[in-house]
Protein backbone atom coordinates (compact mmCIF):
# COMPACT_ATOMS: atom_id res chain seq x y z
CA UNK A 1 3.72 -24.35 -10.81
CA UNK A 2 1.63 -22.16 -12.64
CA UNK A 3 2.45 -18.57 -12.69
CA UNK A 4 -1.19 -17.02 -12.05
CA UNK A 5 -0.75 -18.58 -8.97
CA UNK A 6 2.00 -16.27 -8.06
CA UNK A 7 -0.71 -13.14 -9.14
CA UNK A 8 -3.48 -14.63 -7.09
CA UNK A 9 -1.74 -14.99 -4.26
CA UNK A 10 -0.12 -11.32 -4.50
CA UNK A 11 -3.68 -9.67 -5.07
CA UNK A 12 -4.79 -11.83 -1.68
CA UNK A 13 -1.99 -10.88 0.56
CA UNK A 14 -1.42 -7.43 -0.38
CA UNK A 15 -3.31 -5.67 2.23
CA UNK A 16 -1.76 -7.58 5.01
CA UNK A 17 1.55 -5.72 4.12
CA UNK A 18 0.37 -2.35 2.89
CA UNK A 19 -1.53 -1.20 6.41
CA UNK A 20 1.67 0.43 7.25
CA UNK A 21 0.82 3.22 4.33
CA UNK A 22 -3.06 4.27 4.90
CA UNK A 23 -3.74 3.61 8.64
CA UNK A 24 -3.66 6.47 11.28
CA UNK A 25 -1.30 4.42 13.51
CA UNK A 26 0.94 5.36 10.45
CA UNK A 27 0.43 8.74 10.35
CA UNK A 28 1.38 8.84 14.20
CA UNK A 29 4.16 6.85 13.65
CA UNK A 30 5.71 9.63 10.86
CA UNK A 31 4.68 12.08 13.20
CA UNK A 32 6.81 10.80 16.08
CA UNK A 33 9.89 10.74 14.22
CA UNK A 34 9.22 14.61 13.06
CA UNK A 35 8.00 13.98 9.41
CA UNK A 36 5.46 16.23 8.03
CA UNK A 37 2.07 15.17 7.51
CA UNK A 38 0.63 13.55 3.79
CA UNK A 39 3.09 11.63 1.36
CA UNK A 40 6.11 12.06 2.75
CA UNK A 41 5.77 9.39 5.89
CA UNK A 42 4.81 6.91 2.59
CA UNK A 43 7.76 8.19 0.89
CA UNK A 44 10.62 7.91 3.41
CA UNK A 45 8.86 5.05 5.60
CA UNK A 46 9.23 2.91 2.38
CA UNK A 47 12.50 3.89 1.50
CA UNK A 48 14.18 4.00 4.50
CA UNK A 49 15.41 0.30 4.21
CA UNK A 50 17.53 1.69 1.69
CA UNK A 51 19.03 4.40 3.56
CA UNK A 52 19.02 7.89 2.59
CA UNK A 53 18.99 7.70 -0.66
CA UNK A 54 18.36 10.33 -3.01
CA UNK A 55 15.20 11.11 -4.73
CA UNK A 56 16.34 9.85 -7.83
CA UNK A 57 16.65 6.52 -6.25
CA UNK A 58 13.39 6.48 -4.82
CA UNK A 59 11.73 7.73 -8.33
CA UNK A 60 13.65 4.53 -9.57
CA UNK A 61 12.40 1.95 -7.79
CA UNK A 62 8.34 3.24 -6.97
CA UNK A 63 8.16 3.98 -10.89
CA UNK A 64 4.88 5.41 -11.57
CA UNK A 65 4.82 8.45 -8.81
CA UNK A 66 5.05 11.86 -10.25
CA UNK A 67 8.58 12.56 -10.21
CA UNK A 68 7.82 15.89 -8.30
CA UNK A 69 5.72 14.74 -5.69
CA UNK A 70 8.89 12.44 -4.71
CA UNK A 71 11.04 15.61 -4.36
CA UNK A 72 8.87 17.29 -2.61
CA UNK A 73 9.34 14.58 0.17
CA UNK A 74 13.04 13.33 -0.86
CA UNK A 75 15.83 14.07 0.75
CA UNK A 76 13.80 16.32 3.08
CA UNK A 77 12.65 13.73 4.87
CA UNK A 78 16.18 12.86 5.76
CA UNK A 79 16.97 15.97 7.03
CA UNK A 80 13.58 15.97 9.65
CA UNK A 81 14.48 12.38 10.71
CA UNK A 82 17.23 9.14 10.08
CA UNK A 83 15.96 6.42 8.47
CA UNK A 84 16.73 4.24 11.64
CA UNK A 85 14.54 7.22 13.59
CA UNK A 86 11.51 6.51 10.56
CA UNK A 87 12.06 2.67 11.00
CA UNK A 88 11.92 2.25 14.80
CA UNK A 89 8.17 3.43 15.21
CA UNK A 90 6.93 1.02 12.70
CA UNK A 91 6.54 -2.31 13.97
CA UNK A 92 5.04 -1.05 16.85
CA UNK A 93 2.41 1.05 14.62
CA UNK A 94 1.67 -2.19 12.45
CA UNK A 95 1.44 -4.24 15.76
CA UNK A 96 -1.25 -1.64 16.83
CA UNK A 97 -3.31 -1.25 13.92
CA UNK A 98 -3.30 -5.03 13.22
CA UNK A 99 -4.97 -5.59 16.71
CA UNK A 100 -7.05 -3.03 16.35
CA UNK A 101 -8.28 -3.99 12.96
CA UNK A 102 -8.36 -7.69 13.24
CA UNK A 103 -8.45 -8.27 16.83
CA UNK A 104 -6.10 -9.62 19.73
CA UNK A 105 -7.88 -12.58 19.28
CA UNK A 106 -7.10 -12.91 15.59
CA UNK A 107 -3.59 -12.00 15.96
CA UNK A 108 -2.78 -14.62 18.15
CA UNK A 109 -4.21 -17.19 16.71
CA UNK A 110 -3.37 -20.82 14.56
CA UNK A 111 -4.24 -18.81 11.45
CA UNK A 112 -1.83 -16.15 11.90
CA UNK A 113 0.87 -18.26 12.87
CA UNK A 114 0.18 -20.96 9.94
CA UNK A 115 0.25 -18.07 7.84
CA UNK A 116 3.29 -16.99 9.26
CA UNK A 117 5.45 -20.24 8.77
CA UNK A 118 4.42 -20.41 5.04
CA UNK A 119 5.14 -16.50 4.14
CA UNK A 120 8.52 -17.20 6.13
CA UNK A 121 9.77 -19.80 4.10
CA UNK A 122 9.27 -18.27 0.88
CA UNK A 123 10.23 -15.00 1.71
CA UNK A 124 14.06 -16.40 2.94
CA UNK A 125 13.86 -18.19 -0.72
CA UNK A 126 13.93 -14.46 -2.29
CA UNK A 127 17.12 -13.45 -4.14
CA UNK A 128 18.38 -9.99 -4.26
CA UNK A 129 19.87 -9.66 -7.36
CA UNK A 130 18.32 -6.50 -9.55
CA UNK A 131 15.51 -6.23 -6.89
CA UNK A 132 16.89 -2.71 -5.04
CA UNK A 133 13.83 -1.87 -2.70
CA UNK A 134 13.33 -5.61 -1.63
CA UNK A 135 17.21 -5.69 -0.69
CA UNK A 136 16.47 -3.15 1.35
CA UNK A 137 13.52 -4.85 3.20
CA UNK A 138 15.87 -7.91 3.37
CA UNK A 139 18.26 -6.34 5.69
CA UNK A 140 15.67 -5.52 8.43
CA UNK A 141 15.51 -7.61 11.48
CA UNK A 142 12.88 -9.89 11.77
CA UNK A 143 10.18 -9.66 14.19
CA UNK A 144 9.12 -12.06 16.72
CA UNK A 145 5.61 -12.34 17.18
CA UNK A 146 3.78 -14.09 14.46
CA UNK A 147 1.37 -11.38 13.21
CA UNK A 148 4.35 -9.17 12.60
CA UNK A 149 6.59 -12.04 11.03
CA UNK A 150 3.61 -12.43 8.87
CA UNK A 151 4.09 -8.59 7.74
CA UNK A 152 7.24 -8.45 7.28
CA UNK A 153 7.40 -11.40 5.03
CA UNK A 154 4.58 -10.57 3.25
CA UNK A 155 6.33 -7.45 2.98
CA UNK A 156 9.60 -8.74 1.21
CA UNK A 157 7.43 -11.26 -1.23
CA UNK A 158 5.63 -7.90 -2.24
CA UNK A 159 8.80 -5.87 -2.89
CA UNK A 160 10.55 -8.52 -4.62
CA UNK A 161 7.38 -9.08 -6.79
CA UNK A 162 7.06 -5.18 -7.30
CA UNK A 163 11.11 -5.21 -8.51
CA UNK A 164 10.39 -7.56 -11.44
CA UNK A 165 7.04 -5.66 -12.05
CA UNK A 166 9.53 -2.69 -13.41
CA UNK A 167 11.53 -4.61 -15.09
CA UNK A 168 8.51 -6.47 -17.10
CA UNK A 169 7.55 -2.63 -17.27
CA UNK A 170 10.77 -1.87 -18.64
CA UNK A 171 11.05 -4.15 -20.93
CA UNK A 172 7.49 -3.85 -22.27
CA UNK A 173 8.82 -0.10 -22.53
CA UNK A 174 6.80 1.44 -20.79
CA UNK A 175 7.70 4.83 -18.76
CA UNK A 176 6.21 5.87 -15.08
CA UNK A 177 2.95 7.53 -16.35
CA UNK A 178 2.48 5.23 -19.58
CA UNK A 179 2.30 2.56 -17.08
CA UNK A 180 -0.44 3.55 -14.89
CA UNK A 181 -2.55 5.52 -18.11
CA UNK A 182 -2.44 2.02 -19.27
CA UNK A 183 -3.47 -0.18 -15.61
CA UNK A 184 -6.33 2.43 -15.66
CA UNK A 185 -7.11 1.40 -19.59
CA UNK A 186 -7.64 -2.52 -18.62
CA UNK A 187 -9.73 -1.71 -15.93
CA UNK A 188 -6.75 -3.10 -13.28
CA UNK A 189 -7.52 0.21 -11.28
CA UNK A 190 -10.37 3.24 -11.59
CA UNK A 191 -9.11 6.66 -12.77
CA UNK A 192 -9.21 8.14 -9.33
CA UNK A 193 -6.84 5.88 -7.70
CA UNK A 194 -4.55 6.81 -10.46
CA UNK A 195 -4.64 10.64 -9.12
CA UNK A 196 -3.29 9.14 -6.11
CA UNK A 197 0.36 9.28 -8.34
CA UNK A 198 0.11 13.09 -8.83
CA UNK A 199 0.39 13.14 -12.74
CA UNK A 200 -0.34 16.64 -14.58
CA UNK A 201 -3.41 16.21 -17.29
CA UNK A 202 -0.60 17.10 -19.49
CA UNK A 203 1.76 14.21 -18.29
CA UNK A 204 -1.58 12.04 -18.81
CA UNK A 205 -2.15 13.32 -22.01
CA UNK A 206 1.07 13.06 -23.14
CA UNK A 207 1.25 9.64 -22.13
CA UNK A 208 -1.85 8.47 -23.48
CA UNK A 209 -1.03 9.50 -27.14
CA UNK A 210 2.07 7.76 -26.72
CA UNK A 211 0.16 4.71 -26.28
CA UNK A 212 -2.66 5.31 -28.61
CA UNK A 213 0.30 5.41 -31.46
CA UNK A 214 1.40 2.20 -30.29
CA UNK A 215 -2.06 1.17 -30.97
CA UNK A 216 -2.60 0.13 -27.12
CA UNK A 217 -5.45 2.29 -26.15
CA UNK A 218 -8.47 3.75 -28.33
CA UNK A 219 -9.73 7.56 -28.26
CA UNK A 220 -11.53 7.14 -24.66
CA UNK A 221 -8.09 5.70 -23.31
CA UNK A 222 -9.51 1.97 -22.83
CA UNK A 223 -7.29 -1.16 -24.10
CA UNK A 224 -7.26 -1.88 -27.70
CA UNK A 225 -7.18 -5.84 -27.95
CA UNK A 226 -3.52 -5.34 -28.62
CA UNK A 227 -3.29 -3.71 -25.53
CA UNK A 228 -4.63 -5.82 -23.48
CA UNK A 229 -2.56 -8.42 -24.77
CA UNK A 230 0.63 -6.42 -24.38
CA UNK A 231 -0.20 -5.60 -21.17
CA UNK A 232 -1.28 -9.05 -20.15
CA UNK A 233 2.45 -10.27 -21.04
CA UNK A 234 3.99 -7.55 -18.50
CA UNK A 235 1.51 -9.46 -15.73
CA UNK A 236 2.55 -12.85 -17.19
CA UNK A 237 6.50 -11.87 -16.60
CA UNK A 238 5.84 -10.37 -13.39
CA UNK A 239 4.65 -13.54 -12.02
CA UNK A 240 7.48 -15.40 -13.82
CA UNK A 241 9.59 -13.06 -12.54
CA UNK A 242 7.64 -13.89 -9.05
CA UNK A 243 7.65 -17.63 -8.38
CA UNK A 244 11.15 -18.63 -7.66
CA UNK A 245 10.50 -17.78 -3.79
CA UNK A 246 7.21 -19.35 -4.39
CA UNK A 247 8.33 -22.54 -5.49
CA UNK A 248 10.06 -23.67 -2.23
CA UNK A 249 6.50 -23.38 -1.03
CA UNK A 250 4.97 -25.49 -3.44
CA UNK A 251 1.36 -25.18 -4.93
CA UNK A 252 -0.47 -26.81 -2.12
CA UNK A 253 1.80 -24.17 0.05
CA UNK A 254 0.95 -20.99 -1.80
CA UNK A 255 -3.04 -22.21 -2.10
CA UNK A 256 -2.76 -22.62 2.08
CA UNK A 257 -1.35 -19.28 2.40
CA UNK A 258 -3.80 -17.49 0.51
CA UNK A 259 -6.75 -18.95 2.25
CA UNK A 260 -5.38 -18.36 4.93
CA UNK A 261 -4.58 -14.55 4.39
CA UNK A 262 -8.06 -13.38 2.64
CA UNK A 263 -10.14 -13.02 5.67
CA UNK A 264 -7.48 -10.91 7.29
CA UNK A 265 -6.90 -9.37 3.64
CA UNK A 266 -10.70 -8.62 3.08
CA UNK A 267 -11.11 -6.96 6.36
CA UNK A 268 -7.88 -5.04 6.04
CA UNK A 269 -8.98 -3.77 2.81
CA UNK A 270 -11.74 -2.58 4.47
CA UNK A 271 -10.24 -0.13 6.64
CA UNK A 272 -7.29 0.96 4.82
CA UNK A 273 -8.74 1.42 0.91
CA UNK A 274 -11.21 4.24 1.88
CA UNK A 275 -8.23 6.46 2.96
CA UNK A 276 -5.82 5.77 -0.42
CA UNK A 277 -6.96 9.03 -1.76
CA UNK A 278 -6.51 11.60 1.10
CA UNK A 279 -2.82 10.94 0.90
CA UNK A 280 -0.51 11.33 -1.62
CA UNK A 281 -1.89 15.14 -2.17
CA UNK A 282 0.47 18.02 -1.42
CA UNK A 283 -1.07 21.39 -2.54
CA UNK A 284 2.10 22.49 -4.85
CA UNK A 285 1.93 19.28 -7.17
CA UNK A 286 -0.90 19.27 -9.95
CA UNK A 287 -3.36 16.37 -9.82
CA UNK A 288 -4.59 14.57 -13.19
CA UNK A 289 -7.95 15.67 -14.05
């Protein structure tokens, strides 16, 4: 199979499983099991498949956050609400914001539960090994209605993808803020998403020259050739890293899925993407200028 296939398919889906992080029915959700508004409800609503773990942990496996802007959520989210208390309000909160955004119609229908057969069948062909925050995904129940099935595979094929992302990071040697300076310097995402991770100008700064003396980046902090081509090979072993699951799909499986996932995907987008900005930013952590 070939491996951009694995990409493709990731960039199509991911919206489907990320409306848990940027819609209101989110924010209510946090709210109902007694975590503070912003970050935080990202924070420990991701985590909490993992238990409650320290910050350390979480700083581990979501990589390119400010380091700070995790404590300032981790372990005091624990202490406001159990992860089983942050889990429980969840499905129902993607149910609702899934109907609201694609429709009762939509939810119900062939698509959705096409969709939800193929994502299902890959997502049981995921392995654990090295891949912490997708173990902890794995151990959740599994829903019964189709639309949520549907999440909460997508959800486990976009963990285990985003596990072997940091270890392609890794061992491209890359650190947390080198990484994103350097998805900003290919163009993969605009400079004001990347405030969205909290980094000091300093941090930035810091990181850039790193990567300029690796000969990665020029003055204005865009890829050098070399760059591009180093960081192409991190995307290359990420979907390497990505297609075992895939494979007992098949090519003709994984093309299905994704057509079948970009109308939802493109309208998802729609709603969610505006928001991205508003909330990863607590008042005591210093924003990238």
């Amino acid at each position: 199979m070939d491996p951009v296939i694995a990409r493709k398919l990731a960039r199509t889906a991911d919206p489907y499983p990320s409306i848990i992080f940027l819609v209101p029915e989110a924010a209510t959700a946090s709210a109902a099991a007694g975590l503070t508004a912003g970050p935080m409800g990202y924070f420990a609503g991701r985590a909490a498949p993992m238990g409650a773990v320290s910050a350390d942990v979480v700083i581990a496996t979501f990589y390119n956050f400010q380091p700070e802007l995790i404590r300032s959520c981790i372990p005091a989210a624990w202490s406001l609400a159990t992860p089983a208390a942050i889990l429980e309000p969840r499905l129902s909160a993607v149910d609702a914001a899934l109907r609201r955004v694609l429709g009762d119609a939509a939810v119900s229908g062939p698509e959705v539960r096409e969709a939800a057969r193929l994502a299902t069948i890959a997502a049981r062909a995921c392995r654990p090994e090295g891949r912490a925050l997708y173990a902890g995904h794995a151990s959740l129940p599994w829903p019964d209605e189709p639309h949520l099935r549907l999440w909460h595979a997508l959800t486990l094929l976009r963990e285990h993808r985003g596990d072997g992302h940091l270890m392609a990071l890794q061992a491209a040697g890359y650190d947390g803020c080198e990484a994103l300076v350097m998805h900003v310097a290919v163009g993969g995402v605009p400079r004001d998403f990347a405030r969205t991770r909290s980094w000091s100008a300093q941090q930035w700064s810091a990181a850039a020259d790193t990567l300029r003396s690796r000969g990665l980046i020029d003055a204005e902090e865009v890829a050098t050739d070399a760059g591009r081509e180093h960081r192409e090979a991190v995307e290359h072993q990420t979907d390497l890293l990505a297609l075992g699951p895939l494979e007992a799909l098949g090519e003709a499986g994984c093309l299905r899925l994704r057509e079948l996932i970009k109308p939802m995907s493109v309208a998802i987008a729609a709603d969610i993407y505006p928001r991205a900005a508003d909330l990863f930013r607590p008042p005591a952590v210093a924003q990238a200028d």
